[in-house]
N, C-alpha and C. Protein backbone atom coordinates (compact mmCIF):
# COMPACT_ATOMS: atom_id res chain seq x y z
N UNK A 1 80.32 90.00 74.02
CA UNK A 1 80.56 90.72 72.78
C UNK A 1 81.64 90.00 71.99
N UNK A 2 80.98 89.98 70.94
CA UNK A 2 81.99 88.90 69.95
C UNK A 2 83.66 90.01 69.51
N UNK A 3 84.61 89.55 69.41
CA UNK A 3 85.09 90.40 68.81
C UNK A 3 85.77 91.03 67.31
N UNK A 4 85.73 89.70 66.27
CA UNK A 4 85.06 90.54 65.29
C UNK A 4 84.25 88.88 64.90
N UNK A 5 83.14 89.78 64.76
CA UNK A 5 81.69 88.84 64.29
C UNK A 5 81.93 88.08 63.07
N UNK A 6 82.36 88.85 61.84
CA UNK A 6 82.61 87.72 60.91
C UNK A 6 83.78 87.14 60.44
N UNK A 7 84.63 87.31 61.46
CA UNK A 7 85.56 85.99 61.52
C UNK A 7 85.43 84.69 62.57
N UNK A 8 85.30 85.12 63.83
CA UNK A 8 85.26 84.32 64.61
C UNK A 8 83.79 83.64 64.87
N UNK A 9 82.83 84.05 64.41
CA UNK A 9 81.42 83.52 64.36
C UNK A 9 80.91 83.66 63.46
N UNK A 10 79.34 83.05 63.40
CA UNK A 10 78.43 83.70 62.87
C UNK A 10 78.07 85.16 63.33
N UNK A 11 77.87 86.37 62.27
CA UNK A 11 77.16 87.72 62.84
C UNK A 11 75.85 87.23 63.63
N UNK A 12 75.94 88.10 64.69
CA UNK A 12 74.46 88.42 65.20
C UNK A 12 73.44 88.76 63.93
N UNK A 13 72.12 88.36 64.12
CA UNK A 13 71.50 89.09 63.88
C UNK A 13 70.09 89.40 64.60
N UNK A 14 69.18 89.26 63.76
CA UNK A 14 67.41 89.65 64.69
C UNK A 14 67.86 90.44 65.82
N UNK A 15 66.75 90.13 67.06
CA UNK A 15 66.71 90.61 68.29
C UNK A 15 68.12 90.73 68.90
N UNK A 16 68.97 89.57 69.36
CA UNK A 16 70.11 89.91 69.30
C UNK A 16 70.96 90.99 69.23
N UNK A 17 70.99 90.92 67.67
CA UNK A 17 72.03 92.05 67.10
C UNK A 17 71.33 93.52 67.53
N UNK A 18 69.85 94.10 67.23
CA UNK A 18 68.72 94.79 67.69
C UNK A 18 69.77 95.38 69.14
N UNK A 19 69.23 94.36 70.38
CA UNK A 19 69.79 94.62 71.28
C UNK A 19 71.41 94.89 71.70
N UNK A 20 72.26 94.33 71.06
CA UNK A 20 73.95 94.66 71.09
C UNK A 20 73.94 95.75 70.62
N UNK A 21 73.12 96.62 69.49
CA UNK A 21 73.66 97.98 68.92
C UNK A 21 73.32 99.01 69.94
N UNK A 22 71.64 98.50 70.47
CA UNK A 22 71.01 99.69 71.77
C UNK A 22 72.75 99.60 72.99
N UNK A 23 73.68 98.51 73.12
CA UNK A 23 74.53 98.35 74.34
C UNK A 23 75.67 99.84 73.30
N UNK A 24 75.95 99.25 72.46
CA UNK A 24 77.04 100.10 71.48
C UNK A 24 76.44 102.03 71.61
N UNK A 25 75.31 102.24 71.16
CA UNK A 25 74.71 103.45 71.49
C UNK A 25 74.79 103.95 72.97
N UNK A 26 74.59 103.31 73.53
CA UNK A 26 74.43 103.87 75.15
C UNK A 26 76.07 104.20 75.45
N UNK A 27 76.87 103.57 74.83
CA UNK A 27 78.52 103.83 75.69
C UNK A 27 78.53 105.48 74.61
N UNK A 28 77.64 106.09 74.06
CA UNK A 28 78.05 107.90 73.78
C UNK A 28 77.40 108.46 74.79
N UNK A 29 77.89 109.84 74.39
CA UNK A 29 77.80 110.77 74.91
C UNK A 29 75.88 110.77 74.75
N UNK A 30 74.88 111.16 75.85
CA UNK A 30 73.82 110.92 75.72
C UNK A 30 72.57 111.98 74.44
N UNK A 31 73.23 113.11 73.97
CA UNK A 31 72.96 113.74 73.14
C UNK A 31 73.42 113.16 71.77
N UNK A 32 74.53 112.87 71.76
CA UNK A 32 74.82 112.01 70.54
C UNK A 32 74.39 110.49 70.13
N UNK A 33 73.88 110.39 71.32
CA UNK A 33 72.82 108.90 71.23
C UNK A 33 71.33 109.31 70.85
N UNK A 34 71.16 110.47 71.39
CA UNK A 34 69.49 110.48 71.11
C UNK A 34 69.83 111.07 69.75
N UNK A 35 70.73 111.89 68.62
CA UNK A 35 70.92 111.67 67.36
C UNK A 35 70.91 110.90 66.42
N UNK A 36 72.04 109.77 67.06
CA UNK A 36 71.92 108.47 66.09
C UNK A 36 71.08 108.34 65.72
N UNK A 37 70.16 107.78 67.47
CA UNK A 37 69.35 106.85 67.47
C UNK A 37 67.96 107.37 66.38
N UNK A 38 67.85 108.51 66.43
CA UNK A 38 66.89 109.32 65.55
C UNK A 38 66.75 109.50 63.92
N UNK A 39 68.59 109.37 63.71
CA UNK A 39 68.74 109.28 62.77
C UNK A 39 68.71 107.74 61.90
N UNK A 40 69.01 106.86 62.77
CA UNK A 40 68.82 105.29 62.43
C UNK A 40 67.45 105.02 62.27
N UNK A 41 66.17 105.72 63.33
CA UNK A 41 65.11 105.45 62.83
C UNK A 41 64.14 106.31 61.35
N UNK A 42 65.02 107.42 61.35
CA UNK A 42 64.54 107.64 60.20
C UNK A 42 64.82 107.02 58.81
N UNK A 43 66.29 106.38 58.76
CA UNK A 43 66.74 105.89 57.66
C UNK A 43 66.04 104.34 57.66
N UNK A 44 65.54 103.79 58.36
CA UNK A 44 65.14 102.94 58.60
C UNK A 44 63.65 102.75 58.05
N UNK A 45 63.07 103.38 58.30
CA UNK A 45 61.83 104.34 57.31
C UNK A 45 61.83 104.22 56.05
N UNK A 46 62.98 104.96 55.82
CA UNK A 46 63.23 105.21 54.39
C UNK A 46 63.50 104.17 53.37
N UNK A 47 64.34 103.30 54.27
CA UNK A 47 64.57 102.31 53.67
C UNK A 47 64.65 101.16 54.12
N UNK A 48 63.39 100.71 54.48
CA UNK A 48 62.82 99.58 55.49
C UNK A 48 63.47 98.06 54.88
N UNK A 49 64.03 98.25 54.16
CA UNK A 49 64.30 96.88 52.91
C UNK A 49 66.26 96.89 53.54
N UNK A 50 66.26 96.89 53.59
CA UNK A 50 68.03 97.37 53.60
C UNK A 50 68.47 96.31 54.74
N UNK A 51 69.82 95.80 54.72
CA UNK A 51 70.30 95.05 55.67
C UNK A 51 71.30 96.49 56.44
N UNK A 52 71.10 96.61 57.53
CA UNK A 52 71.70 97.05 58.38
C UNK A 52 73.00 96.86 58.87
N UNK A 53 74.07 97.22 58.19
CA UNK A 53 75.13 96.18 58.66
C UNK A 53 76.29 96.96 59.89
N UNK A 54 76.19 96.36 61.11
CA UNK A 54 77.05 97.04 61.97
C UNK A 54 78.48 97.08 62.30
N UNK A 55 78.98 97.95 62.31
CA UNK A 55 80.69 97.94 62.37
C UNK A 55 80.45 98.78 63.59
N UNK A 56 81.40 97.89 64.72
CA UNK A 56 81.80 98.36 65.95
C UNK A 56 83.43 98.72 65.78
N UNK A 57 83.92 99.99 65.37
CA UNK A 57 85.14 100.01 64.89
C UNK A 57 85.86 101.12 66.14
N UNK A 58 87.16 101.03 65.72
CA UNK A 58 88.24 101.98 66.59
C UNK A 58 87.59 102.79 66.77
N UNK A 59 87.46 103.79 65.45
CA UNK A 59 86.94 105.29 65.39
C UNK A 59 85.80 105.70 66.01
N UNK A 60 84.63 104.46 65.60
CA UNK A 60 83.04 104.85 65.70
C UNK A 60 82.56 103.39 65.54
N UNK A 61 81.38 103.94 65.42
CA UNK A 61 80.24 102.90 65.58
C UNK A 61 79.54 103.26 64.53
N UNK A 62 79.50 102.12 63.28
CA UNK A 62 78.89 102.72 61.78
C UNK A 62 77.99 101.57 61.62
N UNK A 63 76.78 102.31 61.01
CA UNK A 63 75.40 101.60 60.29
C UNK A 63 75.37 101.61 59.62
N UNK A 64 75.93 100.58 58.59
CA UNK A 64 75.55 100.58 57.04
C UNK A 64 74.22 100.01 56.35
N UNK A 65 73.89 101.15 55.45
CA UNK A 65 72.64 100.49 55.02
C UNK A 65 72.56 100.16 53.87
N UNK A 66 72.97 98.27 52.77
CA UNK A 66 73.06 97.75 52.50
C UNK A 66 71.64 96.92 51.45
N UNK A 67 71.97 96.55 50.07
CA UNK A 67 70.37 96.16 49.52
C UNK A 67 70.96 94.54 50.19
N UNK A 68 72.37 94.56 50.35
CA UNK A 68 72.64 93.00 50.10
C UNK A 68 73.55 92.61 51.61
N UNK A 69 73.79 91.67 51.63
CA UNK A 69 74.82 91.40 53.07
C UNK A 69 76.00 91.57 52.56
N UNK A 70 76.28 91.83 51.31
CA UNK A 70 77.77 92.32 51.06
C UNK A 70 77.73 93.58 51.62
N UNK A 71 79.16 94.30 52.65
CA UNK A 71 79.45 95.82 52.32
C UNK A 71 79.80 96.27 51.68
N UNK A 72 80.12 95.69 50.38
CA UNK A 72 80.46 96.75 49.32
C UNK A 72 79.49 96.85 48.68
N UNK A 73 78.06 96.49 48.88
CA UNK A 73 76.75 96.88 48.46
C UNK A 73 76.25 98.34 49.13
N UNK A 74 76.96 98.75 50.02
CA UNK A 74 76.53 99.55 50.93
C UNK A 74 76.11 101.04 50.51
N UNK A 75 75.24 101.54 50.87
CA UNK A 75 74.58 103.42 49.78
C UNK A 75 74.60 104.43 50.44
N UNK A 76 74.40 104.45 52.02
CA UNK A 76 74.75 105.21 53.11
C UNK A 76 74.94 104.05 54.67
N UNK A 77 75.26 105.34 55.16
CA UNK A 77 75.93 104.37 56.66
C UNK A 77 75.36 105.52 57.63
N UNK A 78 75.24 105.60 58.88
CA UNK A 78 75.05 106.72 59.47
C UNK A 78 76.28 105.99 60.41
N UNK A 79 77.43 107.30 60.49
CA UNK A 79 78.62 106.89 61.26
C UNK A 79 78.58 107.63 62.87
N UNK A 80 79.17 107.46 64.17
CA UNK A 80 78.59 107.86 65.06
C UNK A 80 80.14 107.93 65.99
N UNK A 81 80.44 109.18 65.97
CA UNK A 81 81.75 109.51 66.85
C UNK A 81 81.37 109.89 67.68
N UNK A 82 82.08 110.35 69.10
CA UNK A 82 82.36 110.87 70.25
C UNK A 82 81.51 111.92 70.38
N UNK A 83 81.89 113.13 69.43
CA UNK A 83 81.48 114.54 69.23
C UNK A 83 80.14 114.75 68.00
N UNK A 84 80.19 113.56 67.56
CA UNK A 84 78.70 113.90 66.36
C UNK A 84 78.71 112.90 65.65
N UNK A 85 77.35 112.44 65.27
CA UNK A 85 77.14 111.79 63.98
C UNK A 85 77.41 112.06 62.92
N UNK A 86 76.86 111.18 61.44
CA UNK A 86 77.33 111.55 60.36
C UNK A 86 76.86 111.01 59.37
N UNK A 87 75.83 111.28 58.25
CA UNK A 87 75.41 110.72 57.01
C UNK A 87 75.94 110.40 56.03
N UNK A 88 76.80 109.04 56.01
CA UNK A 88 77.66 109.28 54.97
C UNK A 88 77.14 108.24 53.33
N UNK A 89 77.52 108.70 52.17
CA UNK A 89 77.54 108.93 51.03
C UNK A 89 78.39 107.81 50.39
N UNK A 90 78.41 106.58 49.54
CA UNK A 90 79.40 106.24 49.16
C UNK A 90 79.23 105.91 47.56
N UNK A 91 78.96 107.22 47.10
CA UNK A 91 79.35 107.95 45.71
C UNK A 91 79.35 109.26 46.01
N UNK A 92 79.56 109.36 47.20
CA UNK A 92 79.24 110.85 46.80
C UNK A 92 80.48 111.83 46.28
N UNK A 93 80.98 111.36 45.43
CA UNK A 93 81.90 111.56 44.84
C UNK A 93 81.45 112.36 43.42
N UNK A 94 79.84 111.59 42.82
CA UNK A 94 79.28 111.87 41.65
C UNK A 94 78.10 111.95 42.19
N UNK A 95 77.89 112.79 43.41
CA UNK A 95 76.39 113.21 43.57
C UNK A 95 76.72 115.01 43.30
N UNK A 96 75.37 115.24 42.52
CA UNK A 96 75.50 116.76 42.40
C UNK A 96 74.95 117.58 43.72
N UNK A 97 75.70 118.47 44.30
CA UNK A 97 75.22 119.25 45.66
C UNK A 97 75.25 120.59 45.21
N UNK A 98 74.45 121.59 44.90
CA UNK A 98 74.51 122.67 44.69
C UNK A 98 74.96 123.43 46.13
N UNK A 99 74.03 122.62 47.28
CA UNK A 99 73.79 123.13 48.10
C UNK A 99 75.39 123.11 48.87
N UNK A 100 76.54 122.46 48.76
CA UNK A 100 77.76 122.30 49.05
C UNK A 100 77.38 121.66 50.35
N UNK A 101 76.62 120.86 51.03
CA UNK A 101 76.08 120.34 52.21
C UNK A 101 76.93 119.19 52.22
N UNK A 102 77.48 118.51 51.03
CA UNK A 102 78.57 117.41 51.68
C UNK A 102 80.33 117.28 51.69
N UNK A 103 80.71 117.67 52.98
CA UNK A 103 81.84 116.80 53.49
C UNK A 103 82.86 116.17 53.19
N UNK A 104 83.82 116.65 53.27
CA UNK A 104 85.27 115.55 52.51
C UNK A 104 85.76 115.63 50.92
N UNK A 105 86.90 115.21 50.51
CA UNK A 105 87.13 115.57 49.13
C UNK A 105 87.32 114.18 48.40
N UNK A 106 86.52 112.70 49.04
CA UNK A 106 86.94 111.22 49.04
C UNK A 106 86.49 111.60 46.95
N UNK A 107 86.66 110.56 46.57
CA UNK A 107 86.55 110.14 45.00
C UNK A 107 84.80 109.17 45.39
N UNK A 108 85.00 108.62 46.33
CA UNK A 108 84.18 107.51 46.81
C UNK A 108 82.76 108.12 47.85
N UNK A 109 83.90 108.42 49.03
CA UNK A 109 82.51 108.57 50.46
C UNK A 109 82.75 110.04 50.70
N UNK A 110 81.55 110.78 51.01
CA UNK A 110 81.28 111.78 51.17
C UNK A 110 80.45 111.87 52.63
N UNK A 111 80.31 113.05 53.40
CA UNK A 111 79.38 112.92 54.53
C UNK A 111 78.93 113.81 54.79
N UNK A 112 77.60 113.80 55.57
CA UNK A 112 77.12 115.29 56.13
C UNK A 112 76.57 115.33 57.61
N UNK A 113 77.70 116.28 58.51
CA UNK A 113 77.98 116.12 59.81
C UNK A 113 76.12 116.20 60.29
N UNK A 114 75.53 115.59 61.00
CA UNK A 114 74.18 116.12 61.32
C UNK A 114 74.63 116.46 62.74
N UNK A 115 73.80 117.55 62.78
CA UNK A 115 73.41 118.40 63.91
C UNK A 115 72.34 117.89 64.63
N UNK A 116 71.58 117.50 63.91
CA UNK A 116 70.29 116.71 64.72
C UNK A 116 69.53 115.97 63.23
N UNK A 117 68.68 114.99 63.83
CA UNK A 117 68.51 113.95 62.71
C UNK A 117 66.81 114.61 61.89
N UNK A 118 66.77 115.79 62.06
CA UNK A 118 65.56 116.50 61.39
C UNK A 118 66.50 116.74 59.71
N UNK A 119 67.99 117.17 59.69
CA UNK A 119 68.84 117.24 58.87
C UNK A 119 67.77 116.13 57.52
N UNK A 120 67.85 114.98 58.11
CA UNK A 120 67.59 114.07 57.34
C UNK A 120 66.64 114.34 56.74
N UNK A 121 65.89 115.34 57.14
CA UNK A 121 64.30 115.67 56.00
C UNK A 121 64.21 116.56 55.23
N UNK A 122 65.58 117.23 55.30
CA UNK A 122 65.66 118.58 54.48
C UNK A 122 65.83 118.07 53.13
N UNK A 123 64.80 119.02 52.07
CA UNK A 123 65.09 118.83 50.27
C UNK A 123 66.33 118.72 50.06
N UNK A 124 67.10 119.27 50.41
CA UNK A 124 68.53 119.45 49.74
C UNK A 124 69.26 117.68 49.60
N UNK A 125 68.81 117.40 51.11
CA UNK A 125 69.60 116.09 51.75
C UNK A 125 68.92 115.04 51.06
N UNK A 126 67.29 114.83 50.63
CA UNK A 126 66.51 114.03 50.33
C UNK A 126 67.04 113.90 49.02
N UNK A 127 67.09 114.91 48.35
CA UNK A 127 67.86 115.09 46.99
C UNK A 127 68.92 114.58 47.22
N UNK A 128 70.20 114.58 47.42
CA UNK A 128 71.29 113.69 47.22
C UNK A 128 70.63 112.33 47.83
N UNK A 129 70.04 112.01 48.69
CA UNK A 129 69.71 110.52 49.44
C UNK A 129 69.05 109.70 47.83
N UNK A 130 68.16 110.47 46.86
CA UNK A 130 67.29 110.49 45.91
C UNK A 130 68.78 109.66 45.00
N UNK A 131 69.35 110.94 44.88
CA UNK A 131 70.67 110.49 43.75
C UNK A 131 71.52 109.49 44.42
N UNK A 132 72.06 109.01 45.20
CA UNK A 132 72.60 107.93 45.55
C UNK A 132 72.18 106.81 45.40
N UNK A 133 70.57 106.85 45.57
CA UNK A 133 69.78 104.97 45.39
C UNK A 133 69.78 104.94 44.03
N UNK A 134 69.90 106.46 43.15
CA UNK A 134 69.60 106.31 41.51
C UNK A 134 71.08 105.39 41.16
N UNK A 135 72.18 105.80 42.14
CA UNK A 135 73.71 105.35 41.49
C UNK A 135 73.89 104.35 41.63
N UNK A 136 73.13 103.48 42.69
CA UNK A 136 73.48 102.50 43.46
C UNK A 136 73.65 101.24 42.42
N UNK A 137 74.52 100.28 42.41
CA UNK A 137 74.74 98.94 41.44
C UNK A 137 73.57 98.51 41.99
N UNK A 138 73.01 97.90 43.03
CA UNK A 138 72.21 97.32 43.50
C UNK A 138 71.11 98.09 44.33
N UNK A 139 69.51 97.75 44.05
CA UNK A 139 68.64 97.90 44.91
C UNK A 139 68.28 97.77 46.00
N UNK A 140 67.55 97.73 46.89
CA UNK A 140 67.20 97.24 47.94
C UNK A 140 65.21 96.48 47.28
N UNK A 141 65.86 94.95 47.85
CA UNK A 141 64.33 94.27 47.22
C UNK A 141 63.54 94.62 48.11
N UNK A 142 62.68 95.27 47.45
CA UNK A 142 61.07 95.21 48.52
C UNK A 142 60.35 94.42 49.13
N UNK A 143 60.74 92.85 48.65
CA UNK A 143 59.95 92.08 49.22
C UNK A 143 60.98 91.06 50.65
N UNK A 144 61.59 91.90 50.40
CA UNK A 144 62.71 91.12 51.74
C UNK A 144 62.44 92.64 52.87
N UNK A 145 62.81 91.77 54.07
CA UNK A 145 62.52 93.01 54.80
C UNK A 145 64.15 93.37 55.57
N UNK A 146 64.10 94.25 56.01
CA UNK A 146 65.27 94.56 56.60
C UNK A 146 65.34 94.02 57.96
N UNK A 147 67.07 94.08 58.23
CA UNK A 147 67.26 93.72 59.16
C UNK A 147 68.70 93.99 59.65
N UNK A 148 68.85 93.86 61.14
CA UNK A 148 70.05 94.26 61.63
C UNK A 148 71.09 93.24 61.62
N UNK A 149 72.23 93.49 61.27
CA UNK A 149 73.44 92.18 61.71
C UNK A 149 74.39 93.00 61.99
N UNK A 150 75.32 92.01 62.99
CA UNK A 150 76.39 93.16 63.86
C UNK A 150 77.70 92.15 62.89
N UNK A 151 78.51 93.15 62.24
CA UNK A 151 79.56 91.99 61.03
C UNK A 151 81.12 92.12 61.89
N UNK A 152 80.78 93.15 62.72
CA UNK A 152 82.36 93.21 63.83
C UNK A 152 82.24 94.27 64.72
N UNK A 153 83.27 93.86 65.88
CA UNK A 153 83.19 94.37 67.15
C UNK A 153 84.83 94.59 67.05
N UNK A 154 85.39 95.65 67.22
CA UNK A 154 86.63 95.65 67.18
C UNK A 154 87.40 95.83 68.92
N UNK A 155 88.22 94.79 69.20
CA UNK A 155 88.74 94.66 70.48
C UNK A 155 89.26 95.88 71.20
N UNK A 156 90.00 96.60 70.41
CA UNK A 156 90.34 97.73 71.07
C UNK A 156 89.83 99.06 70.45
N UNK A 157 88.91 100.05 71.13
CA UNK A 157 88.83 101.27 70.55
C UNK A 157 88.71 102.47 71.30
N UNK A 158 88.70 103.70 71.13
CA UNK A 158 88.97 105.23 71.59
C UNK A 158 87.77 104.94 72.54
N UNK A 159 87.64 105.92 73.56
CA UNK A 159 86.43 106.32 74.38
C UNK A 159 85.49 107.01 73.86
N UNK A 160 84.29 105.83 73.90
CA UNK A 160 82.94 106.78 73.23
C UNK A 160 82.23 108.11 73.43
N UNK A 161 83.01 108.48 74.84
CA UNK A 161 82.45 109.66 74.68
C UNK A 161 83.75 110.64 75.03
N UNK A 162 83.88 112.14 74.95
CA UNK A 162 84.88 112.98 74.85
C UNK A 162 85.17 113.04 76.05
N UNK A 163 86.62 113.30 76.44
CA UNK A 163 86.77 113.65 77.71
C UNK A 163 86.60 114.73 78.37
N UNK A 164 86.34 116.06 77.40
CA UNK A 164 85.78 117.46 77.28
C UNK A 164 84.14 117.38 76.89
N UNK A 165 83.48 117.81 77.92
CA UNK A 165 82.14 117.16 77.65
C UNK A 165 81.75 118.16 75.99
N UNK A 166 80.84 117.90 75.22
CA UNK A 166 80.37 118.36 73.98
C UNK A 166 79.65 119.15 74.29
N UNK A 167 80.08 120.73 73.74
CA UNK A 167 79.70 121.85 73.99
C UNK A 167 77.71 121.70 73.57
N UNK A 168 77.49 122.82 74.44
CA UNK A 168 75.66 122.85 74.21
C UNK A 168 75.47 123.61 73.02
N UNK A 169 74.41 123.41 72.73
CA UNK A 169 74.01 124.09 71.24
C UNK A 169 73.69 125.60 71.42
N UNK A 170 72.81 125.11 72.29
CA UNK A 170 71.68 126.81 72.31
C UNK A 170 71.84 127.23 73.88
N UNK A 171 71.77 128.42 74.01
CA UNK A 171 71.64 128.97 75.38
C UNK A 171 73.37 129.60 75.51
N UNK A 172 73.30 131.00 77.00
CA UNK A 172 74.42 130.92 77.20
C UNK A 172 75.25 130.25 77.45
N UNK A 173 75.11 128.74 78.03
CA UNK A 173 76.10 128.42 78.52
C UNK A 173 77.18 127.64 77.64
N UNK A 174 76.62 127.47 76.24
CA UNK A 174 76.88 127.12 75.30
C UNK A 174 77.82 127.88 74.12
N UNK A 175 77.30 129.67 74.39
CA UNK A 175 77.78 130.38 73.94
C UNK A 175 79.20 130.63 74.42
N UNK A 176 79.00 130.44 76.02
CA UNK A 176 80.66 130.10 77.10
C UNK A 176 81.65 129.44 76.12
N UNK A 177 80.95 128.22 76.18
CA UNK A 177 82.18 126.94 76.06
C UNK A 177 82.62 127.31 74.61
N UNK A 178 81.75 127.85 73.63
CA UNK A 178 82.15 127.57 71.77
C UNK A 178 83.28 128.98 71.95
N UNK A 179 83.19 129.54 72.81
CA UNK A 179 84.15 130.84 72.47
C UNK A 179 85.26 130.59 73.70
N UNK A 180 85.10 129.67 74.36
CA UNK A 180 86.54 129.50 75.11
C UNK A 180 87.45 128.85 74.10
N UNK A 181 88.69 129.13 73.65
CA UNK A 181 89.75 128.19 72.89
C UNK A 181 89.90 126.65 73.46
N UNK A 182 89.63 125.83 72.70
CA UNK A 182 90.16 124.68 72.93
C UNK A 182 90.71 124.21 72.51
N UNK A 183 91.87 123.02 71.97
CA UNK A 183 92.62 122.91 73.29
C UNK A 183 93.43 124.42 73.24
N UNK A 184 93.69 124.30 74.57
CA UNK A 184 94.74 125.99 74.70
C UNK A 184 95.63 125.87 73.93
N UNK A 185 96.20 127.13 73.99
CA UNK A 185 97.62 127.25 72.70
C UNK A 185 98.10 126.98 73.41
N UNK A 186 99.31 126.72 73.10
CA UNK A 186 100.45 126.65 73.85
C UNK A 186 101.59 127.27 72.94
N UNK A 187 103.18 127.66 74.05
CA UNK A 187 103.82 128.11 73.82
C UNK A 187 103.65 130.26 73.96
N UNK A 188 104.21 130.95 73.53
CA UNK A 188 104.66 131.98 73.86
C UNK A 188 103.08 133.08 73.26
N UNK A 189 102.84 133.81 74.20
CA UNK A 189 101.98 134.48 74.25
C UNK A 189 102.04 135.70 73.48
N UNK A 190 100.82 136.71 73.37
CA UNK A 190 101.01 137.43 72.78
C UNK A 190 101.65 138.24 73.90
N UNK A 191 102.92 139.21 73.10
CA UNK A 191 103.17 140.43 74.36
C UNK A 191 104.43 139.74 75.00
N UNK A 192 104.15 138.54 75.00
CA UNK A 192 105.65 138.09 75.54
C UNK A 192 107.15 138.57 75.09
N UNK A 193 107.60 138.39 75.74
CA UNK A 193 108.86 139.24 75.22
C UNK A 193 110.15 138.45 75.51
């Protein structure tokens, strides 16, 4: 693993890079991998033209999806933490959301936490995805095809997955964990005296 790709080398790309992101996905939590990964293939779909550009960073592990190999060409990213993915927006600063579905108060990047990567097909979401390629300085050319490149690997970063495993969605046992307090309070109780 390079450690950051576009300084010290050439980026990966093709098969390669393909294969280094499946290594980057597998170090989450395995529910938050089968998200990404769901959500990368849908955007991928969508926008089969796009350079893929990978940041292996402190925080996360981000997919930018790019008309050009510049990142500041970049229109969404799907970002990928510990505890959840994330669709993020970079105007969404001047995208209209009636629906209040995006995230953060940036001027610039906006996001929308997904729960699962079906998120991605909802009108509301398609509609801002719609208004972002309208904002975008640059297109994505149709006649180039997309592709993955890994642009950095950062040497040191957080543990990909939580050390508190990520509560379940559905079922009791799920209902357990979301209503236990986490982390505990601390300090003086109620009643204490």
């Amino acid at each position: 693993m390079s450690q950051n790709a576009s300084a010290k080398s050439k980026p990966k790309r093709g098969n390669a890079a393909e294969r280094e992101l499946e290594t980057f996905i597998d170090r989450f939590d395995p529910e938050i991998a089968a998200t990404a990964r769901a959500a990368l293939a849908k955007m991928r779909k969508r926008l089969p033209n796009t350079f893929q550009l990978v940041y292996d960073n402190y925080n996360a592990l981000v997919v930018g999806f790019c008309p050009t190999m510049r990142p500041s060409s970049v229109i969404f990213s799907i970002a990928i933490y510990p505890r959840s993915a994330a669709l993020c927006f970079f105007c969404g600063g001047a995208l209209y959301d009636p629906k209040k579905l995006l995230e953060g108060n940036g001027k610039i990047s906006r996001h929308i936490k997904l729960e699962s990567a079906d998120m991605l097909e909802l009108p509301a979401v398609k509609a801002l995805m719609t208004q972002a390629l309208a904002l975008a300085a640059e297109q994505p050319d149709e006649t180039q095809p997309g592709e993955i490149v890994i642009k950095s690997v950062s040497p040191k970063q957080r543990p990909r997955r939580p050390s508190v495993p990520v509560p379940a969605k559905k079922g009791r046992e799920g209902e357990k964990r979301a209503s236990a307090k986490w982390p505990p309070v601390r300090g003086r109780t109620k009643g204490a005296g």
